[in-house]
C-alpha atoms as a PDB file:
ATOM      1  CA  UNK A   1     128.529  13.369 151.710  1.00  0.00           C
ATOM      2  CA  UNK A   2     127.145  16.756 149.859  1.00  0.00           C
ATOM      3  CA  UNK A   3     127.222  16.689 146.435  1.00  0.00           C
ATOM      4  CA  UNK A   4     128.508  19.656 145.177  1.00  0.00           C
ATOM      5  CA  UNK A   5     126.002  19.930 141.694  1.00  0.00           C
ATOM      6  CA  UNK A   6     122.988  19.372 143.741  1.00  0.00           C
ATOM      7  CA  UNK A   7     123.880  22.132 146.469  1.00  0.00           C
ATOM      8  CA  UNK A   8     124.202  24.593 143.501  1.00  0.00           C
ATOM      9  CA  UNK A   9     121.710  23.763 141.264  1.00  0.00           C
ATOM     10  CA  UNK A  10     119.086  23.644 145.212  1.00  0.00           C
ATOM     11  CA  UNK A  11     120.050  27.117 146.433  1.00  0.00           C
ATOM     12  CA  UNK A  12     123.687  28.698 144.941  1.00  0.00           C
ATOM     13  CA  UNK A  13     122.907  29.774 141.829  1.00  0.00           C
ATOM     14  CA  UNK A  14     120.633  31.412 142.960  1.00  0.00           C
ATOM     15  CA  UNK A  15     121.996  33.231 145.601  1.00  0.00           C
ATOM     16  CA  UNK A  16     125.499  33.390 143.870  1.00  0.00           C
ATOM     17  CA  UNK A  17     123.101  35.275 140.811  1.00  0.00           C
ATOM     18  CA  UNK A  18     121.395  37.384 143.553  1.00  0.00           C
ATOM     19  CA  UNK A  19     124.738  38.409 144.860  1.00  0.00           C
ATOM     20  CA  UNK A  20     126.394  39.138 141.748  1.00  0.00           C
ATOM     21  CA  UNK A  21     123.260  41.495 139.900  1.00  0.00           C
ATOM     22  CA  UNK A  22     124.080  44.129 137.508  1.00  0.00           C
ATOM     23  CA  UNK A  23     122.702  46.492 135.335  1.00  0.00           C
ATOM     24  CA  UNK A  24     120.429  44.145 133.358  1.00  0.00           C
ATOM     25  CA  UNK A  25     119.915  46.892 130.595  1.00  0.00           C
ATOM     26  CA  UNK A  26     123.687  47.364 129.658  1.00  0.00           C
ATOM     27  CA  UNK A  27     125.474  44.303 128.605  1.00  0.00           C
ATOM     28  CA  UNK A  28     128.860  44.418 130.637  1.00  0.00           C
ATOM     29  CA  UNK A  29     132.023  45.479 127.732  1.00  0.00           C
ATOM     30  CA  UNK A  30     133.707  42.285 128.665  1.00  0.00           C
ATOM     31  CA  UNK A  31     130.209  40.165 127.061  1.00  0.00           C
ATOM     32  CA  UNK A  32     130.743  42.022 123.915  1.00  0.00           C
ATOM     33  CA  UNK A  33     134.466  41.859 123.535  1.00  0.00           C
ATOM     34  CA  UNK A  34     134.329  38.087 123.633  1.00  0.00           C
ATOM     35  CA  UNK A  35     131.653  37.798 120.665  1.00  0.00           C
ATOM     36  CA  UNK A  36     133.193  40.448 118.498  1.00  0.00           C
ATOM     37  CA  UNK A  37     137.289  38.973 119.568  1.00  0.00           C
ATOM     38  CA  UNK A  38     135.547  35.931 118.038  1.00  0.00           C
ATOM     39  CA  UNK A  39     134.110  37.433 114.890  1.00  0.00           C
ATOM     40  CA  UNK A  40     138.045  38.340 113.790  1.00  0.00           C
ATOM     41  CA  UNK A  41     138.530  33.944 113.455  1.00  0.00           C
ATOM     42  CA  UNK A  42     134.889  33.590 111.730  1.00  0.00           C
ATOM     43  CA  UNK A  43     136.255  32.622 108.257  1.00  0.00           C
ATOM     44  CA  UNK A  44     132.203  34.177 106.960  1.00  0.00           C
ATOM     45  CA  UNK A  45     130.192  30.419 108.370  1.00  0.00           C
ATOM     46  CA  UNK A  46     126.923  30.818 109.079  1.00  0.00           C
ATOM     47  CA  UNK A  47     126.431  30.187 112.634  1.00  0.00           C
ATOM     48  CA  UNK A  48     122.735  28.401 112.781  1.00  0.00           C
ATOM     49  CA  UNK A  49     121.981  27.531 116.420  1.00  0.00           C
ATOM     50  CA  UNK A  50     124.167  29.004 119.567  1.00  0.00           C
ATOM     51  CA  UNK A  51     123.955  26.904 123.156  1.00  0.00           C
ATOM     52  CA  UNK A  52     125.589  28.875 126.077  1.00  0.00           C
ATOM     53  CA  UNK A  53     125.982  26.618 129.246  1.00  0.00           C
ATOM     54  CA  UNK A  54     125.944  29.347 132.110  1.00  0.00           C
ATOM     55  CA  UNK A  55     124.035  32.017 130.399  1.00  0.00           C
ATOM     56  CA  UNK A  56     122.609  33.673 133.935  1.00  0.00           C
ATOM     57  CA  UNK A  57     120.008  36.026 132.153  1.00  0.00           C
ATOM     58  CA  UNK A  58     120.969  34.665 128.534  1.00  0.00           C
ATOM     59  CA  UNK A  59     122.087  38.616 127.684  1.00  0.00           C
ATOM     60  CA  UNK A  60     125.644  37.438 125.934  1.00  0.00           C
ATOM     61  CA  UNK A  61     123.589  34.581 124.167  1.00  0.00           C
ATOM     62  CA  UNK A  62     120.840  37.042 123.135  1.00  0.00           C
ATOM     63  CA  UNK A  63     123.710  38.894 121.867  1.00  0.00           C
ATOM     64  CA  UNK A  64     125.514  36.672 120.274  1.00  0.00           C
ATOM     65  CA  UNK A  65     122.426  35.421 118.548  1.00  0.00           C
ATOM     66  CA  UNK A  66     121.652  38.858 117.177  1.00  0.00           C
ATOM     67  CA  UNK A  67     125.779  39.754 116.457  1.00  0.00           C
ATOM     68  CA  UNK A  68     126.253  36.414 114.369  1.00  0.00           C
ATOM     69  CA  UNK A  69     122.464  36.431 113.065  1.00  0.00           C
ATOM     70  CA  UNK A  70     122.171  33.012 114.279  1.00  0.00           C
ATOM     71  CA  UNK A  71     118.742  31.349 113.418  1.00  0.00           C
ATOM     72  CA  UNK A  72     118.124  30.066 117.462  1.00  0.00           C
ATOM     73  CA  UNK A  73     119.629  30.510 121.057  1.00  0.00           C
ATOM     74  CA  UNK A  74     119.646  27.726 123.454  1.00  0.00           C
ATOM     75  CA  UNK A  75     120.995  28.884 127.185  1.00  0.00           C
ATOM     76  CA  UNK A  76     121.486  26.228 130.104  1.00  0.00           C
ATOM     77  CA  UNK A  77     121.422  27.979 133.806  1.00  0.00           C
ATOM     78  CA  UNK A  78     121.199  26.294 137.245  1.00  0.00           C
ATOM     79  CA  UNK A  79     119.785  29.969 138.500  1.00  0.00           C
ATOM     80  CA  UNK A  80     115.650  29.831 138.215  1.00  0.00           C
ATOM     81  CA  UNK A  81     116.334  33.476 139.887  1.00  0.00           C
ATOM     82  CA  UNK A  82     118.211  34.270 136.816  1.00  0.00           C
ATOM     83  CA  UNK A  83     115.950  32.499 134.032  1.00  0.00           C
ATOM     84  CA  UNK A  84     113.130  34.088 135.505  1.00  0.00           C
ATOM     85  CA  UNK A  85     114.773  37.373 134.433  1.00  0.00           C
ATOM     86  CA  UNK A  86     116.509  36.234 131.344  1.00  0.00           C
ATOM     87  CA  UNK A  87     112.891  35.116 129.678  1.00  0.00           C
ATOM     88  CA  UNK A  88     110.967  38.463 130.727  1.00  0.00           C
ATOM     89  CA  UNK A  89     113.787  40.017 129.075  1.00  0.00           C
ATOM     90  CA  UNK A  90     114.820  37.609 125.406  1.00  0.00           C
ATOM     91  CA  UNK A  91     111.363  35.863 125.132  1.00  0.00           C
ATOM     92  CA  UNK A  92     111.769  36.136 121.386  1.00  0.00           C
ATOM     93  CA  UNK A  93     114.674  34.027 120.248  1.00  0.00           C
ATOM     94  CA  UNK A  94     116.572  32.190 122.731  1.00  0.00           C
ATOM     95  CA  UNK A  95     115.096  28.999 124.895  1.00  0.00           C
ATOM     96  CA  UNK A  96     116.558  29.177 128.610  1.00  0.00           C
ATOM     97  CA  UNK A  97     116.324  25.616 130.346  1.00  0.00           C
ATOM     98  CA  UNK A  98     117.707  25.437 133.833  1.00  0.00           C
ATOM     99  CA  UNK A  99     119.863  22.586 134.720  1.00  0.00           C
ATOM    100  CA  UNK A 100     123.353  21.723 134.928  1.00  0.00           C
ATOM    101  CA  UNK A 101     125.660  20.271 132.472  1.00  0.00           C
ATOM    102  CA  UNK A 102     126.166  16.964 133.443  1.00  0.00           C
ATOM    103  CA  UNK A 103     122.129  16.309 133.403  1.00  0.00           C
ATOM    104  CA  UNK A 104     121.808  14.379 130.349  1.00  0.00           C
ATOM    105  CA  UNK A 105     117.932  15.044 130.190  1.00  0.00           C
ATOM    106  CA  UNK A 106     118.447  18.716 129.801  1.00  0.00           C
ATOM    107  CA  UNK A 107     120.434  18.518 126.362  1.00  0.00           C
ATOM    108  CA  UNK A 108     117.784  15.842 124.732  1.00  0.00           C
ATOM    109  CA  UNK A 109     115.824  18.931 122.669  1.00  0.00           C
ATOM    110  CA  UNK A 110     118.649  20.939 121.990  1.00  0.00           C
ATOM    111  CA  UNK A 111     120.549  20.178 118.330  1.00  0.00           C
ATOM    112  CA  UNK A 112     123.500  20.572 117.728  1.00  0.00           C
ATOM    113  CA  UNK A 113     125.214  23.893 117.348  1.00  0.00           C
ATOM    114  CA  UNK A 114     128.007  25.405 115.591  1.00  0.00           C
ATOM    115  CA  UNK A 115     128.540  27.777 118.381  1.00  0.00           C
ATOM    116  CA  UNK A 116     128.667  26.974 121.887  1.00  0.00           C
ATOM    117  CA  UNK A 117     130.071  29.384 125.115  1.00  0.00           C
ATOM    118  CA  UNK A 118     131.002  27.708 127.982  1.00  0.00           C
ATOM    119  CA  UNK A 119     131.041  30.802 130.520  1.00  0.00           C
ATOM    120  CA  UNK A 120     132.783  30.261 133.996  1.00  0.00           C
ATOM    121  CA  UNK A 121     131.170  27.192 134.254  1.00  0.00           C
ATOM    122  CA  UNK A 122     133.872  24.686 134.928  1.00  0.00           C
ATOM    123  CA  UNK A 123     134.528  26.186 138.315  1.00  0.00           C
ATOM    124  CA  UNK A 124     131.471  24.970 139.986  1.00  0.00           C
ATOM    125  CA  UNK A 125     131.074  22.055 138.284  1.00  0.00           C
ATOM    126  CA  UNK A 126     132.079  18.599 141.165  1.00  0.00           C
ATOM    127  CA  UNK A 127     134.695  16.812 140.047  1.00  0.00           C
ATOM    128  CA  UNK A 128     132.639  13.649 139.750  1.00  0.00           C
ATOM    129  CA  UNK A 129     130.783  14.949 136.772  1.00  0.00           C
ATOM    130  CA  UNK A 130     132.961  17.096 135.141  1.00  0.00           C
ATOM    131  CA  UNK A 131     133.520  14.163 132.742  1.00  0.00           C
ATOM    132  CA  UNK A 132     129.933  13.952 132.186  1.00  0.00           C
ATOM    133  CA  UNK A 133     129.531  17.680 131.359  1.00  0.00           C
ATOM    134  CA  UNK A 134     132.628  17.692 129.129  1.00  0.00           C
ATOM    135  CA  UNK A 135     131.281  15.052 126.885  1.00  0.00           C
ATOM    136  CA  UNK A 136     127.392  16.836 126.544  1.00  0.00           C
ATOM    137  CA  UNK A 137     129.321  19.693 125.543  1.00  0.00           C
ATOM    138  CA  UNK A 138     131.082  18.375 122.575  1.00  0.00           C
ATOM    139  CA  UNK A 139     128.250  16.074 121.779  1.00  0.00           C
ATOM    140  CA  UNK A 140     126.401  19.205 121.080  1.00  0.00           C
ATOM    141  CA  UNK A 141     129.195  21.424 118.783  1.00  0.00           C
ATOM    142  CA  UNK A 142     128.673  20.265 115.325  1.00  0.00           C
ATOM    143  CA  UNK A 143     130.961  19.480 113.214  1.00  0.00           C
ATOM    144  CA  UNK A 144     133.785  22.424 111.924  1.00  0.00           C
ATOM    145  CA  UNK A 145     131.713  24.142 114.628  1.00  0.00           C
ATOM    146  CA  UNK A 146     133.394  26.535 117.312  1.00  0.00           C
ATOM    147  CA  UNK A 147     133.455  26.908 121.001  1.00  0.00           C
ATOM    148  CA  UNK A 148     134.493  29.776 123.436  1.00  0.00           C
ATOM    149  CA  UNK A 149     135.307  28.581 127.074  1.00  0.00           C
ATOM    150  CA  UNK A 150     135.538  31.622 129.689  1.00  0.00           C
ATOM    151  CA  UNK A 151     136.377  30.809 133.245  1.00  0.00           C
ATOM    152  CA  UNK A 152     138.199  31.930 136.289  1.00  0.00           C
END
């Protein structure tokens, strides 16, 4: 039998990223809407560290890092195509690791943060490890910490 994570994290991320470009150098409205919708709830925290598990390029993490004037960025992508791109582009203050987010291994240098985005993630994610990518999400959202889940 295929398993599903290892056929996207081998070849469709990439091509799904390939298939799906835009224009790199204008953060798409609907990015922005969903870090300033969530500045209305921010009761003034400080938000310290931001992990976004499908960040493609890492533009709404490098902009949510700079919005919130968060301290670090952490992005998790399956697309190499996409990293490639993302680090060329937000070299300076966000750390894009490619993996998926039931891989334990890829969470063991990232702290916890009081901000994480889940972004259309749980769509592609096999049913036998959604468990598994649930539970190194909320092992990494601090506690009174936040997190924004966008999907299909």
């Amino acid at each position: 039998m295929i398993n599903q994570d290892e056929v996207y994290l081998d070849s469709e991320a990439n091509n799904f990223f390939n298939r799906n470009k835009y224009d790199f150098d204008k953060l798409p409205d609907w990015k922005k809407q969903l870090v300033d919708y969530f500045l209305n709830y921010l009761d003034e925290k400080e938000i310290s560290n931001i992990l976004e598990i499908g960040c493609n390029i890492g533009d709404l993490l490098n902009y949510s890092v700079k919005t919130l004037n968060a301290k670090k960025g952490y992005g998790i992508d399956p697309s190499s195509d996409a990293l490639k791109e993302g680090k060329k582009r937000f070299p300076q203050n966000c750390q894009l690791i490619r993996g998926i987010a039931a891989q334990d291994e890829i969470f063991e240098n990232i702290p916890e943060c009081n901000l994480v985005i889940v972004n259309d993630v749980f769509s592609w994610i096999s049913r036998a490890s959604i468990l598994r990518s649930i539970a190194n999400i909320d092992e990494h959202v601090s506690d009174n910490g936040y997190i924004i889940i966008r999907d299909y």
